[in-house]
PDB file of N, CA and C in Angstrom:
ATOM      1  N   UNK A   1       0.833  -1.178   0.000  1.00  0.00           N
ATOM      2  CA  UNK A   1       0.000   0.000   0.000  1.00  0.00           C
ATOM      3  C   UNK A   1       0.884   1.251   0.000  1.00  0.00           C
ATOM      4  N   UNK A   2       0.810   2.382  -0.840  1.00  0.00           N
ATOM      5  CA  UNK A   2       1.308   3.617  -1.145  1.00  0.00           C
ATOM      6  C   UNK A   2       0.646   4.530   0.146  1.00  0.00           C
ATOM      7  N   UNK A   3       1.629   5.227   0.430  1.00  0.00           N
ATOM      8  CA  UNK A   3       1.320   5.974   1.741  1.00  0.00           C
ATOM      9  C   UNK A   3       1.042   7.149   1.188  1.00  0.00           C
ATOM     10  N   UNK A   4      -0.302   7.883   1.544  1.00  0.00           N
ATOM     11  CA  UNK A   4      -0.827   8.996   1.193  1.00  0.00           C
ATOM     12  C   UNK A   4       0.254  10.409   1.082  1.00  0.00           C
ATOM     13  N   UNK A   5       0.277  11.358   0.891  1.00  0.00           N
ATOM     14  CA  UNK A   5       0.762  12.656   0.418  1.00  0.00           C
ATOM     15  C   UNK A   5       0.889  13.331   2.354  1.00  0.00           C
ATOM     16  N   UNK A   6      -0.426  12.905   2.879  1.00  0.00           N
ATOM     17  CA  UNK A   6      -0.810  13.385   4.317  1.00  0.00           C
ATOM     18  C   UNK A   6       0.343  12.359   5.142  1.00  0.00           C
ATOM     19  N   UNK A   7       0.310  11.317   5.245  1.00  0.00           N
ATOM     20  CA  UNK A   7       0.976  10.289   5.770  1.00  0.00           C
ATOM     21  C   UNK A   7       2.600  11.098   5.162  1.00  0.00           C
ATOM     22  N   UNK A   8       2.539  10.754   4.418  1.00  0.00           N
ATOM     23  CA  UNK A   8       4.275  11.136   4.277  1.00  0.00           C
ATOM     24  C   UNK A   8       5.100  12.578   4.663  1.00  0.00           C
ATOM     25  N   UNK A   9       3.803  13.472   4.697  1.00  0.00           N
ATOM     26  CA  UNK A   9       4.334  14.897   5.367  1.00  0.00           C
ATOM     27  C   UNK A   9       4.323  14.518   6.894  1.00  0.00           C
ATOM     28  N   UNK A  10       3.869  13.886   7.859  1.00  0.00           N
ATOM     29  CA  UNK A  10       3.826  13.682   8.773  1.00  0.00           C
ATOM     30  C   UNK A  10       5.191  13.097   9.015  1.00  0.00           C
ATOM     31  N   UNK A  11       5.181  11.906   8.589  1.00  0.00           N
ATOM     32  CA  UNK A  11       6.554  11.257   8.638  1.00  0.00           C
ATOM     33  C   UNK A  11       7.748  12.371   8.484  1.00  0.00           C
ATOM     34  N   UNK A  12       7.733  12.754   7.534  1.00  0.00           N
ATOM     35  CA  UNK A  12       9.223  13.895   7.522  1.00  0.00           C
ATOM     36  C   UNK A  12       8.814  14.607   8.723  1.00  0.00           C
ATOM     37  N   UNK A  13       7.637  15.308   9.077  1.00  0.00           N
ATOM     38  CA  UNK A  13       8.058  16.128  10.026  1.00  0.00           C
ATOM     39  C   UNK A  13       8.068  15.698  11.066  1.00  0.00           C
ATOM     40  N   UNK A  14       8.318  14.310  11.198  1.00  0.00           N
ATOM     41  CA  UNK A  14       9.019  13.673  12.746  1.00  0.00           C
ATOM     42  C   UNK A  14      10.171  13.571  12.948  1.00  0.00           C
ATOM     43  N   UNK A  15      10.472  13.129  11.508  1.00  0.00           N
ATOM     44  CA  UNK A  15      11.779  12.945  11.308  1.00  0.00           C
ATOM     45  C   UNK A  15      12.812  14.013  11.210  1.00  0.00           C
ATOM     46  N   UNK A  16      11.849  15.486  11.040  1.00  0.00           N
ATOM     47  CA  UNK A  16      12.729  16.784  11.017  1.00  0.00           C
ATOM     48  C   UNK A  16      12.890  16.928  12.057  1.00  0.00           C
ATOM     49  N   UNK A  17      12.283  16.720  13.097  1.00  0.00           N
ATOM     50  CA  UNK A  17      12.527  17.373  14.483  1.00  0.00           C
ATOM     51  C   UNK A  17      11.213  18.995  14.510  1.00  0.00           C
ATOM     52  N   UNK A  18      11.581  19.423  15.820  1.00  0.00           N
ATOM     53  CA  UNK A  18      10.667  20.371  16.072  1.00  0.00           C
ATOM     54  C   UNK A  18      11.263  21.386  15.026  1.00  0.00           C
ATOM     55  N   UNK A  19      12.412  21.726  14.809  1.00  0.00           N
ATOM     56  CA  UNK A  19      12.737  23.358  14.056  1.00  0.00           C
ATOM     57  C   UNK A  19      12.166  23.320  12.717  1.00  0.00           C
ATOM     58  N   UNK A  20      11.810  21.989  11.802  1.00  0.00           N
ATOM     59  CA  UNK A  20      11.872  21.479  10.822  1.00  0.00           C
ATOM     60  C   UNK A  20       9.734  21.651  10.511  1.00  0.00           C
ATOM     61  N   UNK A  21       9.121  22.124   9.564  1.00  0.00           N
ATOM     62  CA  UNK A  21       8.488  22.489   9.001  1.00  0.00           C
ATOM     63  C   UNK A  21       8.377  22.254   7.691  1.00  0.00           C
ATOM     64  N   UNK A  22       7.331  21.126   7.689  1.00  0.00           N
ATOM     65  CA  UNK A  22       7.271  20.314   6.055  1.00  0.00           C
ATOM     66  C   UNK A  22       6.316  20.249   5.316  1.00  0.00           C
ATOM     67  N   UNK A  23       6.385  20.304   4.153  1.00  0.00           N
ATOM     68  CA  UNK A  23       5.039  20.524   3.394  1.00  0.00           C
ATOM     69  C   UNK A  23       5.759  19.646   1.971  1.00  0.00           C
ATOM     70  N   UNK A  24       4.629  19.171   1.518  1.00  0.00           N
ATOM     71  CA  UNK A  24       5.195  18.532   0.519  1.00  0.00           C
ATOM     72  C   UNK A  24       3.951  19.016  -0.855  1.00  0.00           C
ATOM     73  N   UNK A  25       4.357  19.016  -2.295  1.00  0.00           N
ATOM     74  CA  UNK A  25       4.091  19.975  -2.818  1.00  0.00           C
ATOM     75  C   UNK A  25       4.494  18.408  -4.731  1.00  0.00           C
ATOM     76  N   UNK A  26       3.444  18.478  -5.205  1.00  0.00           N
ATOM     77  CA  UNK A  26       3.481  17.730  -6.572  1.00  0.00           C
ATOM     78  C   UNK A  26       4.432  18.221  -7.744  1.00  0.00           C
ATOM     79  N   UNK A  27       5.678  17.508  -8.011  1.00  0.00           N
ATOM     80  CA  UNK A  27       5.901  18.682  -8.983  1.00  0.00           C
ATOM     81  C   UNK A  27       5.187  18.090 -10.380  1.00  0.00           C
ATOM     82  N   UNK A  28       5.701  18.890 -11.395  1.00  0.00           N
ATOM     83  CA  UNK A  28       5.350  18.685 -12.674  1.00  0.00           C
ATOM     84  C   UNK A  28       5.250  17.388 -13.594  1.00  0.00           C
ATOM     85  N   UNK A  29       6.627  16.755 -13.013  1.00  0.00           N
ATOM     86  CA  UNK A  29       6.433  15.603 -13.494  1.00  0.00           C
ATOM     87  C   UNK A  29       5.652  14.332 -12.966  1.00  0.00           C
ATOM     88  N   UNK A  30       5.042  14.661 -11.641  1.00  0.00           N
ATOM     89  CA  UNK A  30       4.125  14.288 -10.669  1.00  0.00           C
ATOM     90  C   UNK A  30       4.759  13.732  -9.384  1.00  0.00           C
ATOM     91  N   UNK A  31       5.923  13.902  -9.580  1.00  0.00           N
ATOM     92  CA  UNK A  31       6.766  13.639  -8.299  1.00  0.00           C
ATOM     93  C   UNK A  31       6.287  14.084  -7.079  1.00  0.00           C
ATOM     94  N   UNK A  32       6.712  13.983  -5.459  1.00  0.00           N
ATOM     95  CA  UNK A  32       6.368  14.665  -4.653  1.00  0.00           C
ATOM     96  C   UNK A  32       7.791  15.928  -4.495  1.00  0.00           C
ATOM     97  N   UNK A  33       7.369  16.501  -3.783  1.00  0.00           N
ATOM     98  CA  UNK A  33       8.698  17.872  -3.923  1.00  0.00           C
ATOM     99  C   UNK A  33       8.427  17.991  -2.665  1.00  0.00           C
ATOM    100  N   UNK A  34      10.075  17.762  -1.561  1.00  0.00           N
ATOM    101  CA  UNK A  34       9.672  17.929  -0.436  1.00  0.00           C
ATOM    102  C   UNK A  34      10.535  19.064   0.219  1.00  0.00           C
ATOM    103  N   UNK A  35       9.666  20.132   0.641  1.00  0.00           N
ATOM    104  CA  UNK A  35       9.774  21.126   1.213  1.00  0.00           C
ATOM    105  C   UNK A  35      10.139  21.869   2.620  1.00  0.00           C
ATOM    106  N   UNK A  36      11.370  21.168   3.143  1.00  0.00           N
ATOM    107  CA  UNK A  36      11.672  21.507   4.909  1.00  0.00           C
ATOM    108  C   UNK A  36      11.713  22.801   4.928  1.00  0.00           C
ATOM    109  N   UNK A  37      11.571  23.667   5.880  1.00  0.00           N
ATOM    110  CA  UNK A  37      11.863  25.237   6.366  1.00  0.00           C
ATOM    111  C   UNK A  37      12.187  24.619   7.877  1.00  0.00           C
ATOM    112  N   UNK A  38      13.175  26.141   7.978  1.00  0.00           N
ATOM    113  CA  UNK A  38      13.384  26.056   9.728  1.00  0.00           C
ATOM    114  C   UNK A  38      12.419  27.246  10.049  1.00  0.00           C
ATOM    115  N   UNK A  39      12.100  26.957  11.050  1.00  0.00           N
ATOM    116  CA  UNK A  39      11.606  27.814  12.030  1.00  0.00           C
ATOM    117  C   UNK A  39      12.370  29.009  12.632  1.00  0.00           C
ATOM    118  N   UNK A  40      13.489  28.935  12.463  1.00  0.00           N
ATOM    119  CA  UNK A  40      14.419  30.076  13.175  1.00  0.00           C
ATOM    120  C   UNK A  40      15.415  30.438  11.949  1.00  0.00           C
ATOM    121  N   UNK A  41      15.496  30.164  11.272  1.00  0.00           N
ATOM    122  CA  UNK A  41      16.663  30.512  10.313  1.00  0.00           C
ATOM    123  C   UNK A  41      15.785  31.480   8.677  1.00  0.00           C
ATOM    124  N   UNK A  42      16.401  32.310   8.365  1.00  0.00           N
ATOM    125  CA  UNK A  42      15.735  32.818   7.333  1.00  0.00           C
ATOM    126  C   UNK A  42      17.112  33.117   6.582  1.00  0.00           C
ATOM    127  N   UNK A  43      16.974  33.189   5.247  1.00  0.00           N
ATOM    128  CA  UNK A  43      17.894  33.075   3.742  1.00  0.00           C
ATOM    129  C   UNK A  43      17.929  34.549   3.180  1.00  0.00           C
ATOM    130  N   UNK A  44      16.667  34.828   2.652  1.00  0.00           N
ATOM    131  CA  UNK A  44      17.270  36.214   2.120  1.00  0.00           C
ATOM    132  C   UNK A  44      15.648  36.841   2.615  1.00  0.00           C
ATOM    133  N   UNK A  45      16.037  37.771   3.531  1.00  0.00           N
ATOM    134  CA  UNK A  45      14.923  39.045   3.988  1.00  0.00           C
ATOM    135  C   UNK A  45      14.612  38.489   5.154  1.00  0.00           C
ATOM    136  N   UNK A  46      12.939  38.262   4.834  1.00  0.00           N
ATOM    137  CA  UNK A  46      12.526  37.516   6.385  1.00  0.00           C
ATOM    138  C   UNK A  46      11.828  36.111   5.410  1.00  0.00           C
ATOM    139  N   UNK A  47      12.468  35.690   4.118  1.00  0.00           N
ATOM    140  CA  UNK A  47      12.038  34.024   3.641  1.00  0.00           C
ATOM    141  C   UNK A  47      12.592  33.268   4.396  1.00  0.00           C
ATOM    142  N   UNK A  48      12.259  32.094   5.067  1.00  0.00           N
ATOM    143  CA  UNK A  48      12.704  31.387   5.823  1.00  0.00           C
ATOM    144  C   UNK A  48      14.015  30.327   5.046  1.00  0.00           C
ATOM    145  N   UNK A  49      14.578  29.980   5.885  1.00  0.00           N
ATOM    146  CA  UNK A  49      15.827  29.091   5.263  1.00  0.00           C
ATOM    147  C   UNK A  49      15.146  27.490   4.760  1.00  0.00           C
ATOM    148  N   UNK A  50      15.440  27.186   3.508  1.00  0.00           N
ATOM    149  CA  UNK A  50      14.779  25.614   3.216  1.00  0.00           C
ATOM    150  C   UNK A  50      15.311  24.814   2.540  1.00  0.00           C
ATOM    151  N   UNK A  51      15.082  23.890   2.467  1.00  0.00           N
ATOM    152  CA  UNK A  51      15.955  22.581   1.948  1.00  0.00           C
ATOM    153  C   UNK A  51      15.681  22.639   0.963  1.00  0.00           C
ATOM    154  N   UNK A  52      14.435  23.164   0.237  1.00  0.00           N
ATOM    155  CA  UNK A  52      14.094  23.314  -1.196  1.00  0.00           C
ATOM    156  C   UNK A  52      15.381  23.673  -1.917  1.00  0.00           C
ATOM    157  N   UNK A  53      15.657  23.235  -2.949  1.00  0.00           N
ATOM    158  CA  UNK A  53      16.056  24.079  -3.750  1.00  0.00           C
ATOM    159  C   UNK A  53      15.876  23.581  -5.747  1.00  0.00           C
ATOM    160  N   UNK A  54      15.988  24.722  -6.138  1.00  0.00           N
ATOM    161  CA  UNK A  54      15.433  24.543  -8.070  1.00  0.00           C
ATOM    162  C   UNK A  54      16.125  23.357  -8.412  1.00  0.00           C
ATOM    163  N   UNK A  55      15.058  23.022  -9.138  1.00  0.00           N
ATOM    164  CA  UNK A  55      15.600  21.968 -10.029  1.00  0.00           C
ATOM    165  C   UNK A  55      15.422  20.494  -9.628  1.00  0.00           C
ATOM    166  N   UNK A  56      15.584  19.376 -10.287  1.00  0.00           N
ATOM    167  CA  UNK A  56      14.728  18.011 -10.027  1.00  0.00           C
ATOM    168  C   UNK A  56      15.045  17.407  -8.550  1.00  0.00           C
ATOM    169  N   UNK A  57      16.075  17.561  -7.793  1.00  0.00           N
ATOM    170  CA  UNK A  57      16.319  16.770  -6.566  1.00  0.00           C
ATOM    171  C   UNK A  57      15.929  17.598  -5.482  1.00  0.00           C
ATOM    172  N   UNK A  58      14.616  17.344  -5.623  1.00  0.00           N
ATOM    173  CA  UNK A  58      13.823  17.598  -3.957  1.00  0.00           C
ATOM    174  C   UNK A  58      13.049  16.423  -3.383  1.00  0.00           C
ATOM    175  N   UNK A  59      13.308  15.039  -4.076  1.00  0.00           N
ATOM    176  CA  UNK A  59      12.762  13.889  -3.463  1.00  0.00           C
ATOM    177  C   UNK A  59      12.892  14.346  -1.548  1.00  0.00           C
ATOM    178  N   UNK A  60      12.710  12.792  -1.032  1.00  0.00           N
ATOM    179  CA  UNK A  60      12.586  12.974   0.514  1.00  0.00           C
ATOM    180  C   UNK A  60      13.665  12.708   0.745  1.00  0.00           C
ATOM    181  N   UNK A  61      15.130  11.861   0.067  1.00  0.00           N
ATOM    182  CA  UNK A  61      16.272  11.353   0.718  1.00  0.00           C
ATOM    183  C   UNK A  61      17.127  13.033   0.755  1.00  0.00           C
ATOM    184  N   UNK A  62      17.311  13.457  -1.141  1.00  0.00           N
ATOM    185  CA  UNK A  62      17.637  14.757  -0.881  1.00  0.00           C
ATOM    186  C   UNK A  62      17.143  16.024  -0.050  1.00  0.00           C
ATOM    187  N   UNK A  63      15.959  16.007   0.242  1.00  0.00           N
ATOM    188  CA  UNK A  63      15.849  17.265   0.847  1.00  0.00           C
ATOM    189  C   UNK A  63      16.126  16.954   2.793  1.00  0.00           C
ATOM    190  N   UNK A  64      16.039  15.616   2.906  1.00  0.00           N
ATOM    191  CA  UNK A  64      16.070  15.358   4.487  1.00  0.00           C
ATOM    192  C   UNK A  64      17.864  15.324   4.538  1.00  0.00           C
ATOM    193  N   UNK A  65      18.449  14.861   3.989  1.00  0.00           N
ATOM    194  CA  UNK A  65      19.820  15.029   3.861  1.00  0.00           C
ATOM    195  C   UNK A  65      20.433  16.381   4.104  1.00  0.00           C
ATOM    196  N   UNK A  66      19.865  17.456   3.218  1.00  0.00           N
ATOM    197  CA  UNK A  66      20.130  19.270   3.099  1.00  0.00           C
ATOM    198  C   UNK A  66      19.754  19.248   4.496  1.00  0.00           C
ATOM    199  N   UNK A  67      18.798  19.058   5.198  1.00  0.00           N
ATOM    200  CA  UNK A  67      17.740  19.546   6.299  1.00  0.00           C
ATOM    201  C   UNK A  67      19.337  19.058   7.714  1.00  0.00           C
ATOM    202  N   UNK A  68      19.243  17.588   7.128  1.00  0.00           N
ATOM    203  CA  UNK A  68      20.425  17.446   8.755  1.00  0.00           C
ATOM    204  C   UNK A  68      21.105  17.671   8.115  1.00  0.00           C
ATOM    205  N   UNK A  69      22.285  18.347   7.456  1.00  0.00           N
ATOM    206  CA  UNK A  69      23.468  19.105   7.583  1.00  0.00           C
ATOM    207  C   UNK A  69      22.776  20.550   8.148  1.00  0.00           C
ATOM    208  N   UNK A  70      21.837  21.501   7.902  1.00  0.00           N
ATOM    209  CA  UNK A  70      21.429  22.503   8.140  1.00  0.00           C
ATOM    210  C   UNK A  70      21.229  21.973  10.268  1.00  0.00           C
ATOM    211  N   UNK A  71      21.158  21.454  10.661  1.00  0.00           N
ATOM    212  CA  UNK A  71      20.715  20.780  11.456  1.00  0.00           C
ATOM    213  C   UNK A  71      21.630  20.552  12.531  1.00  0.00           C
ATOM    214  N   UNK A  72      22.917  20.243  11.530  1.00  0.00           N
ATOM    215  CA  UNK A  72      24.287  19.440  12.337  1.00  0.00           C
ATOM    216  C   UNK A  72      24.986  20.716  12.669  1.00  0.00           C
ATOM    217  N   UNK A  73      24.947  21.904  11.414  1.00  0.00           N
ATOM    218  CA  UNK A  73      25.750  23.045  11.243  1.00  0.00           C
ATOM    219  C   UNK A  73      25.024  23.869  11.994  1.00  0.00           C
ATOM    220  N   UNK A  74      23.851  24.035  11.867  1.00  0.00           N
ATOM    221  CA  UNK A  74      23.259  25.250  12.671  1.00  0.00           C
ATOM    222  C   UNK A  74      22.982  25.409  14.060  1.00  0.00           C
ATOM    223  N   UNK A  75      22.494  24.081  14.081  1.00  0.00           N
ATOM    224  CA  UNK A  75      21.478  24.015  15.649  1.00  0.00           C
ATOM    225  C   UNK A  75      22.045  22.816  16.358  1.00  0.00           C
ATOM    226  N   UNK A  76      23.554  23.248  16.818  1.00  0.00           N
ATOM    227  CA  UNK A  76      23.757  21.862  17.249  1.00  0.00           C
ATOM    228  C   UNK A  76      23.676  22.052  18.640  1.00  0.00           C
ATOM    229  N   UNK A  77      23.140  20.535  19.031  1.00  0.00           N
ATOM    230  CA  UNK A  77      22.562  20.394  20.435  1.00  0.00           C
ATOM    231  C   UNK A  77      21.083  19.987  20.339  1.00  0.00           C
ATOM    232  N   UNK A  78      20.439  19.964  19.062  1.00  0.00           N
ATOM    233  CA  UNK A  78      18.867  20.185  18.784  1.00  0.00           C
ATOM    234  C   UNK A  78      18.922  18.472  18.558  1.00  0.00           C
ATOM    235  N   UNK A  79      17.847  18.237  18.882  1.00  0.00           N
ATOM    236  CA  UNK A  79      17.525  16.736  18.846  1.00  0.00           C
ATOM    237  C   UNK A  79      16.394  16.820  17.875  1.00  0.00           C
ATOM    238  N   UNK A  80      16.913  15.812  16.952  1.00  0.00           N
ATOM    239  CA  UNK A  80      15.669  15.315  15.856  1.00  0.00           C
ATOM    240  C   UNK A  80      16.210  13.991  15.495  1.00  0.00           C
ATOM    241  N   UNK A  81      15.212  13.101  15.350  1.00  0.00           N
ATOM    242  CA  UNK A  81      15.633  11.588  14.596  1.00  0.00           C
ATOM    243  C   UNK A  81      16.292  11.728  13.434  1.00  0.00           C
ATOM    244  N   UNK A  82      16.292  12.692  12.721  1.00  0.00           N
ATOM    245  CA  UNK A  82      17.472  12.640  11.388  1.00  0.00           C
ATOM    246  C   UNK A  82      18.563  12.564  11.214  1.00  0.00           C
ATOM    247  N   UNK A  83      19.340  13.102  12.434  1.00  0.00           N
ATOM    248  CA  UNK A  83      20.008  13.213  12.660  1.00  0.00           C
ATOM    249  C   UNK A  83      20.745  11.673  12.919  1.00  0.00           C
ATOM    250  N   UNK A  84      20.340  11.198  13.488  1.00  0.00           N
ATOM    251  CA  UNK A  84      20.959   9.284  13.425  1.00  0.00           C
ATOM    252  C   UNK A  84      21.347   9.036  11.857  1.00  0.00           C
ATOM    253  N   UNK A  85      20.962   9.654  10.792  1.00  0.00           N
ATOM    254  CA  UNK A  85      21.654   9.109   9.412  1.00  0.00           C
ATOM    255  C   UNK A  85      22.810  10.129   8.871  1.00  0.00           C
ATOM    256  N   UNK A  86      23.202  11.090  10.171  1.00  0.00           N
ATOM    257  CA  UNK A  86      24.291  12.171   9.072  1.00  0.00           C
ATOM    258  C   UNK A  86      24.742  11.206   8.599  1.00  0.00           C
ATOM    259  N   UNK A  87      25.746  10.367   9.234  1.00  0.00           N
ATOM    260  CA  UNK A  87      26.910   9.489   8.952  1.00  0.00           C
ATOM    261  C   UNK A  87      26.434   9.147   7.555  1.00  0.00           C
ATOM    262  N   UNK A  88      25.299   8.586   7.508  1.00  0.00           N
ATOM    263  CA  UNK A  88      24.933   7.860   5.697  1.00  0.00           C
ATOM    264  C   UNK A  88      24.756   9.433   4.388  1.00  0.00           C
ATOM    265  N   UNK A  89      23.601  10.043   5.309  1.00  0.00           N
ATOM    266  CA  UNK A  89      24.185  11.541   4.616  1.00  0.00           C
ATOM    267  C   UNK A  89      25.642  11.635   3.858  1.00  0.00           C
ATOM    268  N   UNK A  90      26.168  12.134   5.184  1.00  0.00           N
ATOM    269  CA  UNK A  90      27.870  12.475   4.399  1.00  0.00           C
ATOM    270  C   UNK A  90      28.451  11.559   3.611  1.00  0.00           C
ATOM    271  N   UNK A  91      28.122  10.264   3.828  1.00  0.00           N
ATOM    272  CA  UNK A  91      28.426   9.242   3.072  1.00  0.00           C
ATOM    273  C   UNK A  91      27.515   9.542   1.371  1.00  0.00           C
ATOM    274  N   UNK A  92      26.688   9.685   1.087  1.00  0.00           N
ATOM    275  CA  UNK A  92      26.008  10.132  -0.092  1.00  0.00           C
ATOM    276  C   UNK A  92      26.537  11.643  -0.737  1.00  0.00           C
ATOM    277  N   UNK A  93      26.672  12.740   0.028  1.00  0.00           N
ATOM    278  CA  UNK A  93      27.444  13.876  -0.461  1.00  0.00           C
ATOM    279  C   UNK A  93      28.831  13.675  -0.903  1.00  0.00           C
ATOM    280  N   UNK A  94      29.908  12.867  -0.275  1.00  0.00           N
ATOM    281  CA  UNK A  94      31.038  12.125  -0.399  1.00  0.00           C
ATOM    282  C   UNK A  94      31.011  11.655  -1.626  1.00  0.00           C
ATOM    283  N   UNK A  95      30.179  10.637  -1.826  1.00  0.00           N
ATOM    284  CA  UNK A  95      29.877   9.745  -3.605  1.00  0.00           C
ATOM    285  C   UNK A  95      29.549  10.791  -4.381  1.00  0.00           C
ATOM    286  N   UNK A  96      28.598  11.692  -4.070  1.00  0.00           N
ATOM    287  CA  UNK A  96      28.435  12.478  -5.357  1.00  0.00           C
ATOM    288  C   UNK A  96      29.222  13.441  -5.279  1.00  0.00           C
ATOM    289  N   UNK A  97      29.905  14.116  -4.304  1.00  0.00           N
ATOM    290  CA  UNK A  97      31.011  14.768  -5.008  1.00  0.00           C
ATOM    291  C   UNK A  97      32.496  14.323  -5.604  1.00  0.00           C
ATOM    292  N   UNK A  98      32.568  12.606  -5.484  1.00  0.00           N
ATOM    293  CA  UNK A  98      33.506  12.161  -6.451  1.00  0.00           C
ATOM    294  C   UNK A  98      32.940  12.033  -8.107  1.00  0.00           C
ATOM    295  N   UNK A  99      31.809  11.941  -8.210  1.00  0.00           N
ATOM    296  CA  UNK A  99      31.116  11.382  -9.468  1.00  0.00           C
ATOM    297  C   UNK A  99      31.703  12.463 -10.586  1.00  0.00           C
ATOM    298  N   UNK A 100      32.131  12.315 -11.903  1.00  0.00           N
ATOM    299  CA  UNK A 100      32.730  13.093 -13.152  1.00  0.00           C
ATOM    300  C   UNK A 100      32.099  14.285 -13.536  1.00  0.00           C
TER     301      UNK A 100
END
């Protein structure tokens, strides 16, 4: 059974922790596009800081990955379950920044 759109925003935002604010959003090609914001951090003005970013890799592995480095770097001391996969994280940023 495929877990609803509702079900899976829930899930990330357990998995974000409290600072972490998720919305998930269809893209074009009908993908889901998943959308973290912090709660305390803002990017340019008063837009909040987000894992979003342009272009096709906003699945849930990439954007929860962006979210705990933002996570590890920003707010350290903050407890969220995501945090148990930096290690595989950095391990995935590692591979793709050897790739040609």
């Amino acid at each position: 059974m495929v877990a609803s759109r509702s079900a899976r925003t829930r899930k990330a935002a357990v998995e974000a922790g409290p600072l972490g604010s998720v919305s998930i959003d269809v893209g074009s090609d009908g993908a889901f596009v998943y959308k973290i914001s912090c709660t305390e951090c803002t990017a340019k003005g008063d837009k909040k800081w987000s894992a979003y970013r342009p272009g096709e890799d906003n699945g849930y592995l990439a954007a929860m990955d962006r979210w705990t480095f933002h996570l590890h770097e920003k707010h350290q001391g903050t407890d969220a379950p995501c945090l148990a996969y930096l290690p595989a994280a950095q391990q995935r940023l590692h591979e793709r920044r050897e790739q040609p």
